[in-house]
Each structure stands twice: as C-alpha cells, then as structure tokens.
C-alpha atoms as a PDB file:
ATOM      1  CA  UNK A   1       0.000   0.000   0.000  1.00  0.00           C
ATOM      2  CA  UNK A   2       0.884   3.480  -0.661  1.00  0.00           C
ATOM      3  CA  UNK A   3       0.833   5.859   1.769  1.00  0.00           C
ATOM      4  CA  UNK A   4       1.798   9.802   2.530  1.00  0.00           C
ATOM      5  CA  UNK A   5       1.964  12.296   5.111  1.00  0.00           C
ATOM      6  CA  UNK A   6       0.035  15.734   3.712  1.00  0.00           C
ATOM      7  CA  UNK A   7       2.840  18.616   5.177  1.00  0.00           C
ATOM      8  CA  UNK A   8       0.757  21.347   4.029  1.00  0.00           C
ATOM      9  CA  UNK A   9      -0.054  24.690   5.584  1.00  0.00           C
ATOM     10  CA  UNK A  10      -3.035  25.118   6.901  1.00  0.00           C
ATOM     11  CA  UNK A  11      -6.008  27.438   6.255  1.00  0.00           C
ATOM     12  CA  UNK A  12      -5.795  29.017   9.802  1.00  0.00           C
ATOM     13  CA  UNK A  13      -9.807  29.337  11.064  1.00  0.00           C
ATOM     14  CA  UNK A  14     -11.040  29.661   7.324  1.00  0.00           C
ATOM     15  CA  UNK A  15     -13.104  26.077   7.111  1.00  0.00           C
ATOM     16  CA  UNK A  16     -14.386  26.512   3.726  1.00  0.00           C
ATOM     17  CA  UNK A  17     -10.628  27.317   2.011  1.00  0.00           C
ATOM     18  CA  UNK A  18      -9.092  24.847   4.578  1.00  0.00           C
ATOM     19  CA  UNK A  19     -11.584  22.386   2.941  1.00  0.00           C
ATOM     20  CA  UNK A  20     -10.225  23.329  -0.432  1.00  0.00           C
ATOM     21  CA  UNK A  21      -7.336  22.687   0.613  1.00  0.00           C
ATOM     22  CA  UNK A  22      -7.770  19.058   2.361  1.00  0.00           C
ATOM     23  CA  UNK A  23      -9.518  17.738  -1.111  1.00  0.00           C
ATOM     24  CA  UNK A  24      -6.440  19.477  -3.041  1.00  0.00           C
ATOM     25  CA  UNK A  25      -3.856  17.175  -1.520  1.00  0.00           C
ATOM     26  CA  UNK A  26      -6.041  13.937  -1.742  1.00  0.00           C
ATOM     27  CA  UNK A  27      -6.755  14.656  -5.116  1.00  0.00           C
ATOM     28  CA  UNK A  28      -2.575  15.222  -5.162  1.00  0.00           C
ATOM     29  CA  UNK A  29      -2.230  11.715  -3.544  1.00  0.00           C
ATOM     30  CA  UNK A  30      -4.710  10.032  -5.514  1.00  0.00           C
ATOM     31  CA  UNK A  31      -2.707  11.101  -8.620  1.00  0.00           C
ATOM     32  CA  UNK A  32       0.317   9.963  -7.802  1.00  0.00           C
ATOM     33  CA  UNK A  33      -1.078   6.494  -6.308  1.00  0.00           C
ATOM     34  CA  UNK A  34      -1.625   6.854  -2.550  1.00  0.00           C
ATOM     35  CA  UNK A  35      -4.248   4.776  -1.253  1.00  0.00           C
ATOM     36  CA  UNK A  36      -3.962   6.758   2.521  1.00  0.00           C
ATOM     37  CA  UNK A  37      -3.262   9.706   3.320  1.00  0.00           C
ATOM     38  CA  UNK A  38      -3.131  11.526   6.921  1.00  0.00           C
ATOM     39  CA  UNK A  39      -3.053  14.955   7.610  1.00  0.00           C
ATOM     40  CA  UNK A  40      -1.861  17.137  10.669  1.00  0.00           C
ATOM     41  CA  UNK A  41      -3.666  17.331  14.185  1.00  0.00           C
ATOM     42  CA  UNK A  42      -6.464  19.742  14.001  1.00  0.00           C
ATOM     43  CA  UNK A  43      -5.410  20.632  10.447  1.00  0.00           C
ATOM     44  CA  UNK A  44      -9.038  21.895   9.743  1.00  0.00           C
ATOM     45  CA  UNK A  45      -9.780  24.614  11.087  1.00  0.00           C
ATOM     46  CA  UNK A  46      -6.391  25.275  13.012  1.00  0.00           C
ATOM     47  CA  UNK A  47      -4.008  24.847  16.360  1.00  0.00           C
ATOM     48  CA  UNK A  48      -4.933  27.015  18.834  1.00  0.00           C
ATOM     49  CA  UNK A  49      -1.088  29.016  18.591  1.00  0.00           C
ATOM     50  CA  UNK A  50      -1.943  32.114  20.036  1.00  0.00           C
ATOM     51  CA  UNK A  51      -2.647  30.709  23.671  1.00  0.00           C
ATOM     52  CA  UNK A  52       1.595  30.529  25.166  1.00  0.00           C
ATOM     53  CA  UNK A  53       2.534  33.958  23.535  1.00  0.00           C
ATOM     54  CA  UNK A  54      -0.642  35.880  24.888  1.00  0.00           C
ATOM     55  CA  UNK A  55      -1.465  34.979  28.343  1.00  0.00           C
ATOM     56  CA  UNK A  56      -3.810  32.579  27.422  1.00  0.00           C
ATOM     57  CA  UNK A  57      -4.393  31.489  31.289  1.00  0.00           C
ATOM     58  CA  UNK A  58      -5.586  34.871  32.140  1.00  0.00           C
ATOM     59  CA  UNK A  59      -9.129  33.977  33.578  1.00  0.00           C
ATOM     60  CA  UNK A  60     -12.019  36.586  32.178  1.00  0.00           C
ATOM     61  CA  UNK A  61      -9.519  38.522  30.332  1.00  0.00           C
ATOM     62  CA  UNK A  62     -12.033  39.641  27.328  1.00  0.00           C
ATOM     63  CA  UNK A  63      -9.514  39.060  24.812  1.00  0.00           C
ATOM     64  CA  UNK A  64      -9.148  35.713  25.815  1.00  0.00           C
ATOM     65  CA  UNK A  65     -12.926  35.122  25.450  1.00  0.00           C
ATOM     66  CA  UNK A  66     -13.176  36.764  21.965  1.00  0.00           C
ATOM     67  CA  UNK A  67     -10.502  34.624  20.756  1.00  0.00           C
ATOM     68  CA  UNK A  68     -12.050  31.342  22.021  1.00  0.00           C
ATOM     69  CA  UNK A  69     -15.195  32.821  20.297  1.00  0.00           C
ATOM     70  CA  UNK A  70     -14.008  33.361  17.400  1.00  0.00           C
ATOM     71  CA  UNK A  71     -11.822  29.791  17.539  1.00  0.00           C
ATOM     72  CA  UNK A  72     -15.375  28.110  18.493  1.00  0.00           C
ATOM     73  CA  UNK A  73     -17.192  29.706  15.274  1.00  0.00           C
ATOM     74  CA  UNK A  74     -14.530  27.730  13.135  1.00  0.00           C
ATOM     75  CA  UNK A  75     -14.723  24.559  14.488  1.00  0.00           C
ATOM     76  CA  UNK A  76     -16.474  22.121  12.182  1.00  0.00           C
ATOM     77  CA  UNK A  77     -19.248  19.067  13.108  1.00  0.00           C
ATOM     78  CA  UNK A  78     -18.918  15.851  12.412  1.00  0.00           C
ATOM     79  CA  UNK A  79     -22.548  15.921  10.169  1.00  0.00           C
ATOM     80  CA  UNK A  80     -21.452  19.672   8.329  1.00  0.00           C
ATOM     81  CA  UNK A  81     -20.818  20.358   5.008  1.00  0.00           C
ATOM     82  CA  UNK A  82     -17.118  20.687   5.027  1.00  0.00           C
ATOM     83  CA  UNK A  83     -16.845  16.761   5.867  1.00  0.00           C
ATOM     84  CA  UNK A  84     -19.311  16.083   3.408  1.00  0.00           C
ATOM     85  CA  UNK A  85     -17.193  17.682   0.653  1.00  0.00           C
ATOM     86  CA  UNK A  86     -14.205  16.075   2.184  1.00  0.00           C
ATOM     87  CA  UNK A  87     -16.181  12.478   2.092  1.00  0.00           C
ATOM     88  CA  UNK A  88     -17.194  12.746  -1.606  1.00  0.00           C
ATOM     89  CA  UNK A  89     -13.835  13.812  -2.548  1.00  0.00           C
ATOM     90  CA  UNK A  90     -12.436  10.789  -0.875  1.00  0.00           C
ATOM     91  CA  UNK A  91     -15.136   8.669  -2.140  1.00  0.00           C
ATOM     92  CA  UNK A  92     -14.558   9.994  -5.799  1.00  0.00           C
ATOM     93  CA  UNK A  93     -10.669   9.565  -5.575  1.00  0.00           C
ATOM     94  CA  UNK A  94     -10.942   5.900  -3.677  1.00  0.00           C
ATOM     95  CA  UNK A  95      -8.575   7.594  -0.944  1.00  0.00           C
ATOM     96  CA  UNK A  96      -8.536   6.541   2.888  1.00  0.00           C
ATOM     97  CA  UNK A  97      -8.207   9.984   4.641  1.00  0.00           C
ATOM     98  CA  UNK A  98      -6.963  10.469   8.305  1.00  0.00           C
ATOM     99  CA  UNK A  99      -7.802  14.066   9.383  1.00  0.00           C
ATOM    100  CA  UNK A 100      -7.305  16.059  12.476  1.00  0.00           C
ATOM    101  CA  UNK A 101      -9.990  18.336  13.030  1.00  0.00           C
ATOM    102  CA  UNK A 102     -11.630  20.876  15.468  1.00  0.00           C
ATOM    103  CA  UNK A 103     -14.756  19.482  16.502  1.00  0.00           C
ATOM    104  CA  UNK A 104     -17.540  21.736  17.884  1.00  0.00           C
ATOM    105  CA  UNK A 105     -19.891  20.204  20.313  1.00  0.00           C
ATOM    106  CA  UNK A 106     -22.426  22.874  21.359  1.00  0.00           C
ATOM    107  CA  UNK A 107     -19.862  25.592  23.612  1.00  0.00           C
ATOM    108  CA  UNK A 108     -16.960  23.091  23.133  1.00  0.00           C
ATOM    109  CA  UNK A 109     -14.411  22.652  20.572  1.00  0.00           C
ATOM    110  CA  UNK A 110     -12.741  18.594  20.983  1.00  0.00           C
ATOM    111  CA  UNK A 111      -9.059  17.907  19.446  1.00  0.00           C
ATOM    112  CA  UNK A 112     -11.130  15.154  16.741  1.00  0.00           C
ATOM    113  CA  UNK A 113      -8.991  12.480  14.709  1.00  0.00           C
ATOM    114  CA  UNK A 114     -11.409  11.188  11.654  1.00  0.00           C
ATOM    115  CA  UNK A 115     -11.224   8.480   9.857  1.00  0.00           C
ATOM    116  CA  UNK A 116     -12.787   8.806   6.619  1.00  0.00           C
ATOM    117  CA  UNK A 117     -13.405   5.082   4.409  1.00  0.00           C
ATOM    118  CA  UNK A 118     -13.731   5.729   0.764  1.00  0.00           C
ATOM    119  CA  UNK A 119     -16.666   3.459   0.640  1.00  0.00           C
ATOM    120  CA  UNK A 120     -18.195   3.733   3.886  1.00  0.00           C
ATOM    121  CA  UNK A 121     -17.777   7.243   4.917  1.00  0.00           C
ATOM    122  CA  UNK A 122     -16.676   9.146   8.521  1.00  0.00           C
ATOM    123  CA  UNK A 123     -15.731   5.489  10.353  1.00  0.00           C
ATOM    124  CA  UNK A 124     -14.013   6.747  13.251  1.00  0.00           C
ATOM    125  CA  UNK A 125     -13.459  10.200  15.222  1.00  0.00           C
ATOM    126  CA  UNK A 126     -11.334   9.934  18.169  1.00  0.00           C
ATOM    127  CA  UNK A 127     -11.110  12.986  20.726  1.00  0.00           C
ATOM    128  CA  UNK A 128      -8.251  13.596  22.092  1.00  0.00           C
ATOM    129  CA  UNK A 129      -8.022  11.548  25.385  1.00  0.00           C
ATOM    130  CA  UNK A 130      -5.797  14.897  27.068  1.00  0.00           C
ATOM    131  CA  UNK A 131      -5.017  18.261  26.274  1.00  0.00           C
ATOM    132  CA  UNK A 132      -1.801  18.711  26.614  1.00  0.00           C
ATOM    133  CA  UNK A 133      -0.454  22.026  28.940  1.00  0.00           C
ATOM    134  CA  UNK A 134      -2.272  25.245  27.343  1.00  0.00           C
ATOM    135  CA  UNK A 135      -4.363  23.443  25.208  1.00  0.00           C
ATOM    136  CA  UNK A 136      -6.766  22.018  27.966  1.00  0.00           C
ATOM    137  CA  UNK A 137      -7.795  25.789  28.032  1.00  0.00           C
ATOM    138  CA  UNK A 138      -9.658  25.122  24.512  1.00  0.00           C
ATOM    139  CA  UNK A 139     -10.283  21.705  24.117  1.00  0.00           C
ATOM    140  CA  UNK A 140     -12.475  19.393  26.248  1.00  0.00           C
ATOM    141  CA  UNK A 141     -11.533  15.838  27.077  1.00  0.00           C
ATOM    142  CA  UNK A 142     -12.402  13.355  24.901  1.00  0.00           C
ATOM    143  CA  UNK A 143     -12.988   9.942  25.480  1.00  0.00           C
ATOM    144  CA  UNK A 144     -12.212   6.051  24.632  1.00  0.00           C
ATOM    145  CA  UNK A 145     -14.662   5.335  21.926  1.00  0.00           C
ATOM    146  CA  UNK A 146     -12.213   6.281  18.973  1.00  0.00           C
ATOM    147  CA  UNK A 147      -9.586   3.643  20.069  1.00  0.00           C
ATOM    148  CA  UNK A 148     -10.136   1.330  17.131  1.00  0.00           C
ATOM    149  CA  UNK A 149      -8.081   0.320  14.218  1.00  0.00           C
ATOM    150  CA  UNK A 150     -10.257  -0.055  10.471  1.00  0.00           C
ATOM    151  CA  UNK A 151      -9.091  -2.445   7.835  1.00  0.00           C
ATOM    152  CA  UNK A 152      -7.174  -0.718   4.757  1.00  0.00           C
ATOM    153  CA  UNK A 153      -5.437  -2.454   2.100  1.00  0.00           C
ATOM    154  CA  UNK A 154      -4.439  -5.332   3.828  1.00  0.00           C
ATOM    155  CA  UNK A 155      -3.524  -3.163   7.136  1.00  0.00           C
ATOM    156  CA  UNK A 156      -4.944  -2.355  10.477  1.00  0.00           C
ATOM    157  CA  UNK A 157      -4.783   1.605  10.733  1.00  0.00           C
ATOM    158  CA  UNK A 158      -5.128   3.655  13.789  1.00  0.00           C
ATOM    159  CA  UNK A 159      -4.064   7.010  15.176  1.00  0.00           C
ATOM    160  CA  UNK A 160      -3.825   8.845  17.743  1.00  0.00           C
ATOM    161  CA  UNK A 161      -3.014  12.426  18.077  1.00  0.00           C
ATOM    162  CA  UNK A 162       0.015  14.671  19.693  1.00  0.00           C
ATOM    163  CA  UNK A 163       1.449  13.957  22.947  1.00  0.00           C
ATOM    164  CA  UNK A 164      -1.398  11.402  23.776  1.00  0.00           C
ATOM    165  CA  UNK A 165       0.875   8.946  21.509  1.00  0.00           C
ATOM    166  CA  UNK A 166       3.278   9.240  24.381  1.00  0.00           C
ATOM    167  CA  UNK A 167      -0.027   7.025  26.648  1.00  0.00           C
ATOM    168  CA  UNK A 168       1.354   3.769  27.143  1.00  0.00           C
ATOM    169  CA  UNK A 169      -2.031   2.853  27.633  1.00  0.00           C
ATOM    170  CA  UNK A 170      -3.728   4.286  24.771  1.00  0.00           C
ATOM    171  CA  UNK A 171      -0.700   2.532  22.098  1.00  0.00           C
ATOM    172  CA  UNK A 172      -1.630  -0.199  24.055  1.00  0.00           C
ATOM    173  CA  UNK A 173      -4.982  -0.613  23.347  1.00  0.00           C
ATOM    174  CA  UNK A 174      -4.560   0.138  19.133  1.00  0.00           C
ATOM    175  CA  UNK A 175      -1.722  -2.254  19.355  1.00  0.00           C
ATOM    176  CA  UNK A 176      -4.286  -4.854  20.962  1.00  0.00           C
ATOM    177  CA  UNK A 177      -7.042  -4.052  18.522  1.00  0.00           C
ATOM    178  CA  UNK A 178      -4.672  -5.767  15.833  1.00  0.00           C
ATOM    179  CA  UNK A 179      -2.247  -2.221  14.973  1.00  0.00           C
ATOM    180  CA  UNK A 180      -0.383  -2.558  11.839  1.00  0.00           C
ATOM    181  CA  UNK A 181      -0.057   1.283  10.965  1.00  0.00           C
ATOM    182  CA  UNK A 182       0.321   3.768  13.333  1.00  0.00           C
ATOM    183  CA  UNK A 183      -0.733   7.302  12.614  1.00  0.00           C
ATOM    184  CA  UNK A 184       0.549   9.978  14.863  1.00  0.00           C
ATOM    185  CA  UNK A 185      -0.675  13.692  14.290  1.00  0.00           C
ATOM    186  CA  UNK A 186       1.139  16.551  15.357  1.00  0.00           C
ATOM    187  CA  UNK A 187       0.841  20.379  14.887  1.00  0.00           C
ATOM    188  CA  UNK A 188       4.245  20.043  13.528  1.00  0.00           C
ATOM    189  CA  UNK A 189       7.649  20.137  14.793  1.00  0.00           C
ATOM    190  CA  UNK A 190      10.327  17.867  13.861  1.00  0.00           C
ATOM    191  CA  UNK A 191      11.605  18.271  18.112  1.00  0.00           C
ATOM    192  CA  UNK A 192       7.844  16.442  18.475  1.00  0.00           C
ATOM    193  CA  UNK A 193       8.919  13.428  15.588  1.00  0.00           C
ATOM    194  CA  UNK A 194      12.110  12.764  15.248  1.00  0.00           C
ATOM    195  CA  UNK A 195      12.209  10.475  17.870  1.00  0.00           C
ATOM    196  CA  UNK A 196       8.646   8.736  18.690  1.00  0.00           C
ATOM    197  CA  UNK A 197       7.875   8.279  15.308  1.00  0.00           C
ATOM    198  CA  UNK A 198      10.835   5.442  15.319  1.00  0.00           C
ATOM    199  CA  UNK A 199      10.106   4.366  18.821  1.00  0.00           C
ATOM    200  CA  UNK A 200       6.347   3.526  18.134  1.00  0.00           C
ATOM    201  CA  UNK A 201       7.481   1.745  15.055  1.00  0.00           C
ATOM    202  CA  UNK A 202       9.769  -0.608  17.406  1.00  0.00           C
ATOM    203  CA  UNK A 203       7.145  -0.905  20.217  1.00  0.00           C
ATOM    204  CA  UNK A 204       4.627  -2.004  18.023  1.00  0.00           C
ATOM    205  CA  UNK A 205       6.426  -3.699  15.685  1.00  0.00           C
ATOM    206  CA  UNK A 206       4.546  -1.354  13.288  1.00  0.00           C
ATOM    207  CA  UNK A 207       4.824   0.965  10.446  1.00  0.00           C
ATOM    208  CA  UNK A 208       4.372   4.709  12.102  1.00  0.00           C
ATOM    209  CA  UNK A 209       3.489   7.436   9.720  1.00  0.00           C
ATOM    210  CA  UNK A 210       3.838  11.082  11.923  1.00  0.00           C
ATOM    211  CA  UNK A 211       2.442  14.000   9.858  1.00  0.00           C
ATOM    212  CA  UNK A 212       2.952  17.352  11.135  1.00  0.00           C
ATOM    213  CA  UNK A 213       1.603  21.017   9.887  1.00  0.00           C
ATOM    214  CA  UNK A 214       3.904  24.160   8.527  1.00  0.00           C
ATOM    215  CA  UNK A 215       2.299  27.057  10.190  1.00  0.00           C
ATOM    216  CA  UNK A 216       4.177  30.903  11.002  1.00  0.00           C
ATOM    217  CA  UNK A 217       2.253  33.554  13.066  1.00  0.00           C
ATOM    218  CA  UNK A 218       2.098  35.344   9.536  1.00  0.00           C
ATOM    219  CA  UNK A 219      -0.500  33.001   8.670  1.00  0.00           C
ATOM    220  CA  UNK A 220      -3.312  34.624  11.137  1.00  0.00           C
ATOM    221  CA  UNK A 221      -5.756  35.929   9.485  1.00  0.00           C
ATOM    222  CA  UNK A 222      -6.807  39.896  10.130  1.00  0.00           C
ATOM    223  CA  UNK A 223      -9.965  39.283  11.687  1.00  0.00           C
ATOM    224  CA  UNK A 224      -8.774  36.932  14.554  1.00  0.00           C
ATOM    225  CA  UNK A 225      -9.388  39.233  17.868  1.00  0.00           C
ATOM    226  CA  UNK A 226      -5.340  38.700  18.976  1.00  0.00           C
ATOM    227  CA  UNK A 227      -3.634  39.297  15.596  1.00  0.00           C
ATOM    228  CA  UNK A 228      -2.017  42.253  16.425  1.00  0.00           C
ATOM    229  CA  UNK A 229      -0.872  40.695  19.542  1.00  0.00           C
ATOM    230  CA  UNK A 230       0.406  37.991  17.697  1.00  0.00           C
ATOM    231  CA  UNK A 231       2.149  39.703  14.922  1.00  0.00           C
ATOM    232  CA  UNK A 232       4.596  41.995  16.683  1.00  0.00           C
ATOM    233  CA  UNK A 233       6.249  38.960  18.436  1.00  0.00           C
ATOM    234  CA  UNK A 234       9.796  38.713  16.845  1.00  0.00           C
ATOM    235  CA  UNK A 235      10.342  34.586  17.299  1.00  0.00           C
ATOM    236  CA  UNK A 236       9.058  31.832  14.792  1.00  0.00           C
ATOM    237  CA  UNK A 237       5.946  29.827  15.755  1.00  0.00           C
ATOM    238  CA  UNK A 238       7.959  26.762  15.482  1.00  0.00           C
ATOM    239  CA  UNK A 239       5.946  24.607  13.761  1.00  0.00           C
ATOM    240  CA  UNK A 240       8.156  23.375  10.715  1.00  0.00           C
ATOM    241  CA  UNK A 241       6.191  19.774   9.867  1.00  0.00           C
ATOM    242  CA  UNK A 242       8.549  16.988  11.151  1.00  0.00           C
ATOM    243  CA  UNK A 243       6.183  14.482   8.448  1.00  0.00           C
ATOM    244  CA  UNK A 244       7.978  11.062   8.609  1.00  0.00           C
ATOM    245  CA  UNK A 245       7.510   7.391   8.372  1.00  0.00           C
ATOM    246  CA  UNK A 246       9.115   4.787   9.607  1.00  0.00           C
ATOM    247  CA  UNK A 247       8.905   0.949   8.732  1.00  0.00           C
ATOM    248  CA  UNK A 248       8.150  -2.108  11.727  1.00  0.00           C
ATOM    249  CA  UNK A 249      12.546  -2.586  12.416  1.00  0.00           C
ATOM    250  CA  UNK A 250      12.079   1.136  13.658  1.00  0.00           C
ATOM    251  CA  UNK A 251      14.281   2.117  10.319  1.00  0.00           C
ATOM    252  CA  UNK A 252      13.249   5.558   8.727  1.00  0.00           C
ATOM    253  CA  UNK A 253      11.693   4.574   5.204  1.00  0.00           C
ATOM    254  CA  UNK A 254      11.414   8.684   4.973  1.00  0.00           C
ATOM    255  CA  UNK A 255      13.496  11.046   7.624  1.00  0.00           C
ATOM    256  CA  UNK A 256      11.881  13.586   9.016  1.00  0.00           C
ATOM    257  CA  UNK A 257      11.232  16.522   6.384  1.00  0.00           C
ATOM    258  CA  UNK A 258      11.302  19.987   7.835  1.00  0.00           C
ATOM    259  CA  UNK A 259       9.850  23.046   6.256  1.00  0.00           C
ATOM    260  CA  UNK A 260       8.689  21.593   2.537  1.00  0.00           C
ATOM    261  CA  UNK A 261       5.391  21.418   2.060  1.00  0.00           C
ATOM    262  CA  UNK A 262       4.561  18.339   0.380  1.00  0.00           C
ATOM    263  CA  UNK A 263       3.192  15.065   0.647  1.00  0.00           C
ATOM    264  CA  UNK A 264       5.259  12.395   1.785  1.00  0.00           C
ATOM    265  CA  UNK A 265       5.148   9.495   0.454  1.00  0.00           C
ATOM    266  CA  UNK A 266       6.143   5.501   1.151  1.00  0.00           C
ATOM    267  CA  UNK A 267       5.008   2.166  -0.121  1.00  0.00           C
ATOM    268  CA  UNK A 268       4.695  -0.366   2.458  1.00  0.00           C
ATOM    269  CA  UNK A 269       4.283  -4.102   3.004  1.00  0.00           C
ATOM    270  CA  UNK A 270       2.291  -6.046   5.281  1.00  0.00           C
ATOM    271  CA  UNK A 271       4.823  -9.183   5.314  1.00  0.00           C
ATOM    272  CA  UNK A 272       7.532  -6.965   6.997  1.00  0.00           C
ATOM    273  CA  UNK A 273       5.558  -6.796  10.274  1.00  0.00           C
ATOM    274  CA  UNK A 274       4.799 -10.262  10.285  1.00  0.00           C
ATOM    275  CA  UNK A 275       8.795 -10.510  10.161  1.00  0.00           C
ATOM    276  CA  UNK A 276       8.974  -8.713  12.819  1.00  0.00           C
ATOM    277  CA  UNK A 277       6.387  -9.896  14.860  1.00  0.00           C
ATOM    278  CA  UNK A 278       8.591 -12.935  15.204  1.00  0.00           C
ATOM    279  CA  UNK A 279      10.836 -12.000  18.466  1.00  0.00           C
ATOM    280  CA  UNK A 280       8.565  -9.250  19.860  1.00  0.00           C
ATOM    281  CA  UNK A 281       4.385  -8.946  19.841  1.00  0.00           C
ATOM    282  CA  UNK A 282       3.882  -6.443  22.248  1.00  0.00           C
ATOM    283  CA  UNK A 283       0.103  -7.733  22.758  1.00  0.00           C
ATOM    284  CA  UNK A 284       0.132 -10.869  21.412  1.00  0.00           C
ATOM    285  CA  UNK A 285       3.143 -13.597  22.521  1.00  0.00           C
ATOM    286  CA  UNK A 286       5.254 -11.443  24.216  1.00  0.00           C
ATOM    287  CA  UNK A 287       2.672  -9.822  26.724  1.00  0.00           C
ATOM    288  CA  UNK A 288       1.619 -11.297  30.201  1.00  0.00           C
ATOM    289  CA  UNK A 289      -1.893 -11.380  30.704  1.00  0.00           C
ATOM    290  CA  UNK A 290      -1.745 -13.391  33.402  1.00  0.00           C
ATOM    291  CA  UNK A 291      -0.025 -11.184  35.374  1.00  0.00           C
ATOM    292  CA  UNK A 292      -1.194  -7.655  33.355  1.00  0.00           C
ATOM    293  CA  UNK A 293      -4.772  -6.607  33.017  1.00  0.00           C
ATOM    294  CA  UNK A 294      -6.050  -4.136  30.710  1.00  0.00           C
ATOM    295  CA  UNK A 295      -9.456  -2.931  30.208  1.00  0.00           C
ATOM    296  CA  UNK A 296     -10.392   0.017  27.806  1.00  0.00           C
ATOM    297  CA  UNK A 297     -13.929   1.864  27.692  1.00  0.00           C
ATOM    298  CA  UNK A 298     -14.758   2.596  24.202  1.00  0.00           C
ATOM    299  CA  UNK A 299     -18.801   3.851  25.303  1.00  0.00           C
ATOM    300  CA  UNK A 300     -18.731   7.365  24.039  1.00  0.00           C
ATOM    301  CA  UNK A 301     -18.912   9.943  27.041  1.00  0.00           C
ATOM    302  CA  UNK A 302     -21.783  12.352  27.643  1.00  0.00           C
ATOM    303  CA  UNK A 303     -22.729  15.088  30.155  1.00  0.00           C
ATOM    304  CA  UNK A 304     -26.096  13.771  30.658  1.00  0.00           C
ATOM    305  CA  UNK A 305     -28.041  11.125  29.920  1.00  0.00           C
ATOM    306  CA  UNK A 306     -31.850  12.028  28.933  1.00  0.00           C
ATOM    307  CA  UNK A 307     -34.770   9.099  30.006  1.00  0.00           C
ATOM    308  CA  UNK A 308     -38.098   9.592  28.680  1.00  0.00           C
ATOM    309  CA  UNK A 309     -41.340   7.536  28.439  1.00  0.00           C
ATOM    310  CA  UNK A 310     -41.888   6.274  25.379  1.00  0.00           C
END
C-alpha cells in the first residue's frame, strides 16, 4: 500500500478554504497512487497558537474570550458540510483519509482524529483523550470510543493524536485491537517526531506514519481578535512539519522533512511486520496477561443522559 503524510499549511480558522485545501492534496495523492493519506492534528480549522505567547491562562480577560469565540465559530461538526465535501472527494478519488480536526460540540471545541473510508464514509473520530499544557484551556476531554483500528489495504490503521501517543495505555490498546499502521498527528515540529515516530514503530512492531503542519504567526488571518498581539512577536511559531515514516525494524523509510510542504510518500508491506512480529508482539506472545490486566472503555462519554417515556 501506498501511503503519505500531507505537510501542508493550513487554512488558519477559514473552514471553507481549509476544505479546499484538504480535497487538493487527496486529489494530489490520488494522482500519484496513494491509497492513505493523513493529515496534521487539528489541520481543519487550526491549532490554537496564540494561547503561550498571549497569556492565554488569564481567567475573564475579554480578549481571551473573543478569541475562544471566534476559535469556536470555526470549528467544524462531524454531520457539516465541510466533511461532506471532504467524504465525496475521498469517495470519488478511492482515498482513505486520516484528518485532524476541530470538533464543535455545542460551547466546546474537541481535538477530533477522523477516519474517513472511501466506501463507507466518517468510520471513526477519536477525541483527544488529554489536552496537553495550554491546550486544555480550549479543548475538552475526549474519550475512549475512537480507540479502534479499520481495515485498509491489507492493514490495520489507527491514530492517535500529539502527545497522547506518548499514553502507554492508549498505544496499548490500538496495538491490541490488531495495529499494523500507526498514525501519529502533530501540529508540527520535527523536536515532536524525530524520535517517537521510530520508537512507536519498534514498540509495536509497526509501520508509524507522523504528519505534522507548517504554520508561522504570519499566517493569522486579520480578523482573529489577537492578531495584532500575535504579529509583533519577533520569534518563529515553530511549527516546521517533522512528516515522517518509519517501517516495523524502527528504520526511517522517509526522515523527518522539515519546512517543505509536500506530501510524503512511502510504499509499504504487510509481510515486513509479520517478520517482525517474530521475536517481539507487544500484545500478542510477548505480553503477560496473566499477570497484566487491561481494560479500555470505548462507550462514548456524555454530560447527561436524557430518560423519557416512550
């Protein structure tokens, strides 16, 4: 199977051209072969970058609010129209798509990992199990119900997204549901890939596909309450892509690329985890059950449950 990392820049809060842009690259995969492709964590409709370089902790600071506002407004739904487009386009292209989006649920926005089946449609959408540091100031927990790996061209895919692929728990439970590619999404920095990407691989005696973003402050649009704030700061955001894969010995079948935006692209073969499933199976004949237990809740979590009569 052929598969690529999409290191493209994002269409910072602007859902409709970020859209445009997500179909653009599958329809760049799809020309060029690639039966998956994955794109960056929360890649539609954006990171939430301003939060470390504006006091984003200050508590009923009104710039704050307008910019979560204005962050909430751009956040897509699982049922909207920009994943429709994004479904067809898959659909028409016969492309498995892996994309990190911003999911609004009523007054919250959820760090959302789809999975989007060619044939089937939206077949997964994980939320991010924890926020990581600022970012719990914008995101709401999410929950176990998108731990699940889907059947692709002879593979079983999952992903998980950031810093919640350093959970030993939550690999754990992928790697358990039969994990034969591992997709790990990232805002992008290569200082966030260069080294898990490699050490998932040889955990998991999987392949590990890390896709990452290329995003400057420049890239704020105007009308986003804390752009001025935002573009009088003198550093770089930092977020350069990092997009790399690595095959099941832990050996980079593409090094992380830094900068470039472009897809990134490797063929890979089921038969090479099987090889090296031989002297390590981290759920399977090298685990301990016996002496281990692991249970994961995949019922999706809700603040309330409604009863009526009938």
């Amino acid at each position: 199977m052929r598969i690529a990392a999409a290191q493209a820049r994002p269409a910072w809060l602007d859902p409709t051209a970020g859209t445009k842009i997500v179909v653009d690259q599958l329809t760049r995969a799809a020309a060029q072969g690639v039966h998956l492709v994955a794109f960056p964590e929360t890649f539609l409709s954006g990171y939430p970058i301003w939060l470390a370089h504006t006091g984003g902790a200050r508590f009923d600071d009104p710039a704050q609010k307008a910019a979560y506002a204005h962050y909430l407004d751009a956040a897509v739904t699982l049922d909207g129209p920009q994943l429709a487009t994004i479904r067809e386009a898959a659909a028409d292209l016969g492309v498995f798509c892996y994309l990190g989006i911003t999911e609004r649920v009523r007054g919250t926005v959820f760090c959302t990992l789809v999975a989007i089946d060619p044939a089937r449609g939206i077949i997964g959408a994980h939320r991010k199990l924890m926020p990581t540091h600022e970012e719990r100031m914008v995101w709401g927990l999410g929950d176990g119900h998108g731990l699940r790996t889907h059947e692709v061209g002879g593979f079983r895919v999952g992903g998980l997204s950031c810093w919640e692929n350093w959970m030993p728990q939550a690999r754990h439970a992928l790697y358990a549901d039969g994990e034969t590619l591992h997709i790990s999404t990232w805002p992008g920095s290569i200082r966030n890939t260069r080294d898990i990407t490699r050490f998932i691989a040889l955990e998991g005696r999987v392949y590990s596909l890390a896709v990452g973003a290329v995003l400057d402050f420049a890239d704020v649009p105007a009308d986003f309450p804390l752009h001025d704030a935002l573009a009088t700061l003198d550093e770089p955001a930092g977020y350069d892509g990092g997009s790399a894969i690595a095959g099941p010995d832990g050996a980079w079948l593409v090094e992380p690329v830094v900068g470039d935006e472009r897809l990134v692209i490797a063929d890979i073969d089921p038969a090479r985890v099987a090889h090296e499933r031989q002297n390590f199976d981290p759920t399977g004949h090298y685990s301990r059950p016996d002496v281990f237990t692991v249970t994961v809740d995949r019922r999706r979590r809700a603040a309330t449950t409604f009863v009526d009569e009938p």
